[in-house]
N, C-alpha and C. Protein backbone atom coordinates (compact mmCIF):
# COMPACT_ATOMS: atom_id res chain seq x y z
N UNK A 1 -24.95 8.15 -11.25
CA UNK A 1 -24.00 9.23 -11.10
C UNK A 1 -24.15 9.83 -9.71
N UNK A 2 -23.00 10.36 -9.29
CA UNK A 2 -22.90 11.10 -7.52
C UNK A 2 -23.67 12.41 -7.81
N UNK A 3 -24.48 12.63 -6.84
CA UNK A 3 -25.07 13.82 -6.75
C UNK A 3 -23.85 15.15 -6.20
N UNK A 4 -22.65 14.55 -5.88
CA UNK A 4 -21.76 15.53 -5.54
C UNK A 4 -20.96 15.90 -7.21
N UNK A 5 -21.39 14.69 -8.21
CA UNK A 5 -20.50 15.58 -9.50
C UNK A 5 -21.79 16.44 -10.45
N UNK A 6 -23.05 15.99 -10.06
CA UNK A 6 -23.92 17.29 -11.34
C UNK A 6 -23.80 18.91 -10.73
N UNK A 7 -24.29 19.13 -12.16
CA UNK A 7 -24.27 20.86 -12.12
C UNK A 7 -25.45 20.86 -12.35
N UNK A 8 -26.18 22.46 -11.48
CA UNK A 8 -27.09 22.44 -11.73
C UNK A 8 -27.60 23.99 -11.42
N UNK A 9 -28.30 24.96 -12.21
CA UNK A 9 -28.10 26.25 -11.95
C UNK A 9 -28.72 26.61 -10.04
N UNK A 10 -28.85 27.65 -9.65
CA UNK A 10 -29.38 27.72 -8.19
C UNK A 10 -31.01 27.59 -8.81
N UNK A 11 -30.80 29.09 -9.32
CA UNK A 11 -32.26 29.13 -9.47
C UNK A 11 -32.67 29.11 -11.11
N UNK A 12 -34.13 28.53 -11.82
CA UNK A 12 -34.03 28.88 -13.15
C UNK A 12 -33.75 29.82 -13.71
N UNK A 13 -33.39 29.83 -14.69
CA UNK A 13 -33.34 31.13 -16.17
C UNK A 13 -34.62 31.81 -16.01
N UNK A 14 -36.00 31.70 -15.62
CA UNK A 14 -37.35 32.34 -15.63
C UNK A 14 -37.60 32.62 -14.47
N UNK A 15 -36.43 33.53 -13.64
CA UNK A 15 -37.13 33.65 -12.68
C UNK A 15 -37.76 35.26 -12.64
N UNK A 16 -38.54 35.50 -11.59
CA UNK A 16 -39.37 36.93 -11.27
C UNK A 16 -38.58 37.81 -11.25
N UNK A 17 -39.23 39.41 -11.56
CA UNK A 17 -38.56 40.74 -10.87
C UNK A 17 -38.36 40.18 -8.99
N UNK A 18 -39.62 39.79 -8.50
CA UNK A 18 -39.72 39.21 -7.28
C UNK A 18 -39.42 38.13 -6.72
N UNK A 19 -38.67 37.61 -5.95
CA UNK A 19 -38.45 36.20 -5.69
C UNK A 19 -39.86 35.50 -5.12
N UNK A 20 -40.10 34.92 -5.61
CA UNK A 20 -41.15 34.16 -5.18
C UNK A 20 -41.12 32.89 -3.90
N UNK A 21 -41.97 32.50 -3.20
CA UNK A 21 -41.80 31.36 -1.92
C UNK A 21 -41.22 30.17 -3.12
N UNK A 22 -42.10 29.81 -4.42
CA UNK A 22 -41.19 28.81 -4.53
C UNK A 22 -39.85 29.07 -5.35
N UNK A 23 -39.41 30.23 -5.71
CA UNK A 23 -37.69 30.43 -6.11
C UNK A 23 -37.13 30.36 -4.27
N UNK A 24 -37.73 30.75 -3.29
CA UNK A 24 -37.04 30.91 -2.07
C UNK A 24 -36.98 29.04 -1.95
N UNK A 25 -38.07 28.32 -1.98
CA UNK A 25 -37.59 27.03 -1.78
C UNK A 25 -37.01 26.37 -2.86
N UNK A 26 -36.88 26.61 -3.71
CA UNK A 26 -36.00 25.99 -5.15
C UNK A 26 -34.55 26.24 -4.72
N UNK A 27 -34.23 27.82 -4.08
CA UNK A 27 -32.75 28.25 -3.59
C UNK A 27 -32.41 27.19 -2.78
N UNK A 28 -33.15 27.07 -1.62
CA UNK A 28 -32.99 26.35 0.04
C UNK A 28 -32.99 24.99 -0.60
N UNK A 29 -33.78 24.02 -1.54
CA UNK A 29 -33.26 23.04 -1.67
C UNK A 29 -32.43 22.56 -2.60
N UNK A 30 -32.09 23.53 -3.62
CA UNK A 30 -30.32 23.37 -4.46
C UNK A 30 -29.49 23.66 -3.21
N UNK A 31 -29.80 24.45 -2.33
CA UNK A 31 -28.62 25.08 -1.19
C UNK A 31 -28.19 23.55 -0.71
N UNK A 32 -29.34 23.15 0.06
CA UNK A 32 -29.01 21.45 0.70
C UNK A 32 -28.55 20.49 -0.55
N UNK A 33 -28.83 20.82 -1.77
CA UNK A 33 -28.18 19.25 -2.47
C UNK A 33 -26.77 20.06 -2.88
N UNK A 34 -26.66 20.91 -2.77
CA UNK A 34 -25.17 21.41 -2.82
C UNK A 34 -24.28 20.69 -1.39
N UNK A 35 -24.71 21.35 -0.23
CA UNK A 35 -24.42 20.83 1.03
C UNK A 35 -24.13 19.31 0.74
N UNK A 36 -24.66 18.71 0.70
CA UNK A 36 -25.00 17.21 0.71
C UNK A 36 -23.89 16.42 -0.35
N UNK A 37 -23.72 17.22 -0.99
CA UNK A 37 -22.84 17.02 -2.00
C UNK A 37 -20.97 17.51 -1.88
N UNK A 38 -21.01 18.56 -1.19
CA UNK A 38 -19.97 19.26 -0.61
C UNK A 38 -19.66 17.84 0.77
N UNK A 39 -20.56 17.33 1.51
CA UNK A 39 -20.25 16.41 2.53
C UNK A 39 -19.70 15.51 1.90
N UNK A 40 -20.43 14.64 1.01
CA UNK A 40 -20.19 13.29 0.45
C UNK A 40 -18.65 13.47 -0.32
N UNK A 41 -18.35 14.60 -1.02
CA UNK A 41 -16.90 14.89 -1.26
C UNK A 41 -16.17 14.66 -0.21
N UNK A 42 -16.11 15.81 1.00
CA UNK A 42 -15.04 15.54 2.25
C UNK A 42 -14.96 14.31 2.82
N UNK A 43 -16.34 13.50 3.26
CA UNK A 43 -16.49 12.15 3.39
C UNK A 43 -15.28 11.13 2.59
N UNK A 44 -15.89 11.01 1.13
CA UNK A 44 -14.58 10.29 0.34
C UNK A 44 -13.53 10.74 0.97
N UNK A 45 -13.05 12.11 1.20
CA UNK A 45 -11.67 12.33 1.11
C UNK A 45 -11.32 11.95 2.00
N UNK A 46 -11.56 11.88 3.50
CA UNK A 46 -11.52 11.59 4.93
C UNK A 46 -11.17 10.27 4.40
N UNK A 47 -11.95 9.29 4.07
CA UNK A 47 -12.04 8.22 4.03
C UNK A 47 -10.58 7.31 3.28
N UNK A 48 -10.57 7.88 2.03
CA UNK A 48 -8.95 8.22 1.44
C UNK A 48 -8.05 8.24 2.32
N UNK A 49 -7.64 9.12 3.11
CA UNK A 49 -6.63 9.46 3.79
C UNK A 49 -6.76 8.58 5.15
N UNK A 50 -7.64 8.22 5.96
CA UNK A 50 -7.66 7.39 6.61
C UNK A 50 -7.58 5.74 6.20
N UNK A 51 -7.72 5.75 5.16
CA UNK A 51 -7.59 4.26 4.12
C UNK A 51 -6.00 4.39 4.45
N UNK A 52 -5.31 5.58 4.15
CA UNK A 52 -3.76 5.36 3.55
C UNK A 52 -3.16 5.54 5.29
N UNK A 53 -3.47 6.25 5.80
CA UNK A 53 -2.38 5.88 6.91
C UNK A 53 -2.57 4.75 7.37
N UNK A 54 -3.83 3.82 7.90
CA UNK A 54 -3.99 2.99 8.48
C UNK A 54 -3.12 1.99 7.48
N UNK A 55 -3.13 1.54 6.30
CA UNK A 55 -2.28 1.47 5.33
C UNK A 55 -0.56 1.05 5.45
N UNK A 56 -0.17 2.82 5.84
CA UNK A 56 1.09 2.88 5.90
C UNK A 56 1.30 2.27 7.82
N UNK A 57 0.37 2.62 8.34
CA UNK A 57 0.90 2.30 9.03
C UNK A 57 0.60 0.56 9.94
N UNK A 58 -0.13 -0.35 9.05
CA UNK A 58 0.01 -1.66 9.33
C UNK A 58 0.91 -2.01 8.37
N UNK A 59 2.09 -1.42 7.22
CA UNK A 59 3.13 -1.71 6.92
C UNK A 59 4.04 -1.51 7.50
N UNK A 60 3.88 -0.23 8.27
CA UNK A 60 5.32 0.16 9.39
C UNK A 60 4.79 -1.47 10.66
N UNK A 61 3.98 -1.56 10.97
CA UNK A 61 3.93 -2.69 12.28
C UNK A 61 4.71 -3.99 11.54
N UNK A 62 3.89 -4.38 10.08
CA UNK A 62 4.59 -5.72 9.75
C UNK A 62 5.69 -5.45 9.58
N UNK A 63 6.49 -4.13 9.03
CA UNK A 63 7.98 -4.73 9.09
C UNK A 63 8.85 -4.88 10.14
N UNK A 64 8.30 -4.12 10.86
CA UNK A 64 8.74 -4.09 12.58
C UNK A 64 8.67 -5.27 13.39
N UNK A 65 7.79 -6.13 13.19
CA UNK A 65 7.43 -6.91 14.02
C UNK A 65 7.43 -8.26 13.87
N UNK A 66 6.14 -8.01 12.69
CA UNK A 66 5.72 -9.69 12.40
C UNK A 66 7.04 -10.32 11.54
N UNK A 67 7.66 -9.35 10.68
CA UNK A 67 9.04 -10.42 10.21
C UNK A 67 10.04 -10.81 11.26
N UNK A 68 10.03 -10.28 11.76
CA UNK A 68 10.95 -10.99 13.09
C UNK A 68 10.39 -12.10 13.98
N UNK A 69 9.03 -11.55 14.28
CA UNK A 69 8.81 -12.96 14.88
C UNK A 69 8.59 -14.17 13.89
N UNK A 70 8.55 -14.00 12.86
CA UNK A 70 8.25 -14.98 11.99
C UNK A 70 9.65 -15.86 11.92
N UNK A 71 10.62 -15.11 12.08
CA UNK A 71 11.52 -15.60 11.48
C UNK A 71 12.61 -16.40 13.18
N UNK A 72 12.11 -15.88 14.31
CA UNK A 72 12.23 -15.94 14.99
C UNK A 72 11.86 -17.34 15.81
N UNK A 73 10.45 -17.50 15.25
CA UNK A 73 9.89 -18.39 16.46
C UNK A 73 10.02 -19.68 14.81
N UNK A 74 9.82 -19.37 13.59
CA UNK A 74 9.40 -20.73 12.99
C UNK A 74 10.36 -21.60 13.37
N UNK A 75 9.66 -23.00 13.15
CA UNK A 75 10.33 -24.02 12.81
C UNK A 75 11.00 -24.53 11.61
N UNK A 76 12.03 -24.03 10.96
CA UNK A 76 12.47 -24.66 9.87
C UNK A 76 12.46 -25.91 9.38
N UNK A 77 12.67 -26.51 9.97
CA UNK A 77 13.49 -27.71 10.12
C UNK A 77 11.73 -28.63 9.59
N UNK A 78 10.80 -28.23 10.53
CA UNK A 78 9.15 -28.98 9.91
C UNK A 78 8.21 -28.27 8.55
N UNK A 79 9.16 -26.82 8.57
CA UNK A 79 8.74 -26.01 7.57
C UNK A 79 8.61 -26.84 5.77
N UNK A 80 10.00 -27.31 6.25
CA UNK A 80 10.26 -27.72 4.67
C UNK A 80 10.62 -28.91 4.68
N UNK A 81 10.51 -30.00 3.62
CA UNK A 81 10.43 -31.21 3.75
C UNK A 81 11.58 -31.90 3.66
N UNK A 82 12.94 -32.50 4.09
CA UNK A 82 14.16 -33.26 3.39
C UNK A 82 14.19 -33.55 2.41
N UNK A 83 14.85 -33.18 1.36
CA UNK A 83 14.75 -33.96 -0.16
C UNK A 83 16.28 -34.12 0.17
N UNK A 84 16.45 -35.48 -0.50
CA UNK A 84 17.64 -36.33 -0.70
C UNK A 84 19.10 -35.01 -1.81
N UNK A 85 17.90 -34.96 -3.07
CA UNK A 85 19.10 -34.36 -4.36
C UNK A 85 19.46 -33.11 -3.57
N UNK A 86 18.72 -32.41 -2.69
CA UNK A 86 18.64 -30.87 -2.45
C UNK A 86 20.12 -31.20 -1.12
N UNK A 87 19.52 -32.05 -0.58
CA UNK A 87 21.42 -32.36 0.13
C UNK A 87 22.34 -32.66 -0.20
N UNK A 88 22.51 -33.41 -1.25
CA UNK A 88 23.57 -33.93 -1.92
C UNK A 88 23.80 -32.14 -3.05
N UNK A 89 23.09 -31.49 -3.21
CA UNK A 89 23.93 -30.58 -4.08
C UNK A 89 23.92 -29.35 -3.60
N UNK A 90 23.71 -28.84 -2.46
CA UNK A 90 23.87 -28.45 -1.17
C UNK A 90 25.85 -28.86 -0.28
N UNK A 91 25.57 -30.19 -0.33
CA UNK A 91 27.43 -30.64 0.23
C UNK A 91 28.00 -30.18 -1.16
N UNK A 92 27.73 -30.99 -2.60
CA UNK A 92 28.65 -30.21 -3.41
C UNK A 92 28.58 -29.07 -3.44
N UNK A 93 27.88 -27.91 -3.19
CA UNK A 93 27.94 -26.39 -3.63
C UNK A 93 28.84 -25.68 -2.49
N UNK A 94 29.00 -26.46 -1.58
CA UNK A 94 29.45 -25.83 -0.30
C UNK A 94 30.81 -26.40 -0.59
N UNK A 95 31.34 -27.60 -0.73
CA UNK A 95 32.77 -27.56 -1.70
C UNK A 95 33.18 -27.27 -2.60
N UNK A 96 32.50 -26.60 -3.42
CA UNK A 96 33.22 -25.87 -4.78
C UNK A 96 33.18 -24.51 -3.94
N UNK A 97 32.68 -23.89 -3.14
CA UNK A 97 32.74 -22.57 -2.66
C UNK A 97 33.84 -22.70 -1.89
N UNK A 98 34.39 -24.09 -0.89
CA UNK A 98 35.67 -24.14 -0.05
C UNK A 98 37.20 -23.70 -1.67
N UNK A 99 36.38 -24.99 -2.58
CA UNK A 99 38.01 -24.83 -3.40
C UNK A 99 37.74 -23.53 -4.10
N UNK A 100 36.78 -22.83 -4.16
CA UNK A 100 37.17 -21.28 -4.64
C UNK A 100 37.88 -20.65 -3.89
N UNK A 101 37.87 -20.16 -2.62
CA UNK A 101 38.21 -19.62 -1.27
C UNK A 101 39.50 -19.83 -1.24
N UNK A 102 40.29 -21.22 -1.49
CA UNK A 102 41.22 -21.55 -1.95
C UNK A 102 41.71 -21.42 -2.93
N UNK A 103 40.97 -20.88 -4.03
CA UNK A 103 42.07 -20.51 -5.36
C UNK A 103 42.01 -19.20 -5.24
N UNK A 104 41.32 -18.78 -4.52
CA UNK A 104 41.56 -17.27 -4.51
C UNK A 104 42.46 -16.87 -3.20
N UNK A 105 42.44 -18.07 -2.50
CA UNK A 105 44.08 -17.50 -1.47
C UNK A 105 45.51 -17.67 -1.95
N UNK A 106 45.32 -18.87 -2.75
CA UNK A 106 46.49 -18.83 -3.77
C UNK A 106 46.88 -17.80 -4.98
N UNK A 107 45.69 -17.48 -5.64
CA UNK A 107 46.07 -16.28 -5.83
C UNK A 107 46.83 -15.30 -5.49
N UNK A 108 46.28 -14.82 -4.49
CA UNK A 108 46.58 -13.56 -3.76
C UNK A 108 47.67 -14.07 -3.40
N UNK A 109 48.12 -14.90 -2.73
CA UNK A 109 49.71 -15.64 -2.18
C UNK A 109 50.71 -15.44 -3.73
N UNK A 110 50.29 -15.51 -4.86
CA UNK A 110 50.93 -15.45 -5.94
C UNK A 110 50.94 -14.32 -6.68
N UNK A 111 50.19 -13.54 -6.63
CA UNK A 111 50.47 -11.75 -6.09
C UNK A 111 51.32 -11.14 -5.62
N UNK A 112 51.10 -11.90 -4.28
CA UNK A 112 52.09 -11.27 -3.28
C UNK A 112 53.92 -11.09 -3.50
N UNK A 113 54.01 -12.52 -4.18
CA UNK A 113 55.19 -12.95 -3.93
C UNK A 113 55.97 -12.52 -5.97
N UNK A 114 54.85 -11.78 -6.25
CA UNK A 114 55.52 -11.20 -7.48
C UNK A 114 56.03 -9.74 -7.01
């Protein structure tokens, strides 16, 4: 367990009418594991928040940047391999999209002329 999540009183339940040297050093060293504990909190948190911008902001660079050059400099063409079926239904998909284009100008031509 983190010494920054226990509880722990300052000084005991039995202590003197008088503070005694060791209630004065029992205070002074709960004082420091308090301290120590109060650090190791802000620490995490620092650490958090510097986790997340650096974060957000090597997402702001990749979208800025590296997708463009990626897309920029690759080689397609060695990227991906020729497959035979992937061309052949590739030319057909690209002619059923011409004779759509065409039934939908006829359409509209038969629209028009109502």
């Amino acid at each position: 367990e983190r010494r920054s999540e226990e509880r722990k009183p300052l000084v005991p339940g039995e202590q003197t009418s008088m503070i005694t040297d060791a209630e004065t050093t029992e205070i002074i060293s709960r004082s420091f594991e308090y301290t120590v504990g109060l650090l190791d909190f802000i620490l995490d948190m620092l650490k958090m928040h510097f986790d997340g911008n650096l974060f957000i902001g090597f997402k702001k660079k990749l979208r800025q940047s590296f997708a463009r050059e990626i897309s920029e400099k690759a080689d397609w063409d060695n990227l991906v391999e020729r497959d035979e079926r992937t061309e052949r239904r590739k030319i057909e998909l690209e002619g059923q999209i011409i004779g759509l284009k065409e039934s939908l100008a006829d359409v509209k031509r038969f629209e028009r002329s109502m």
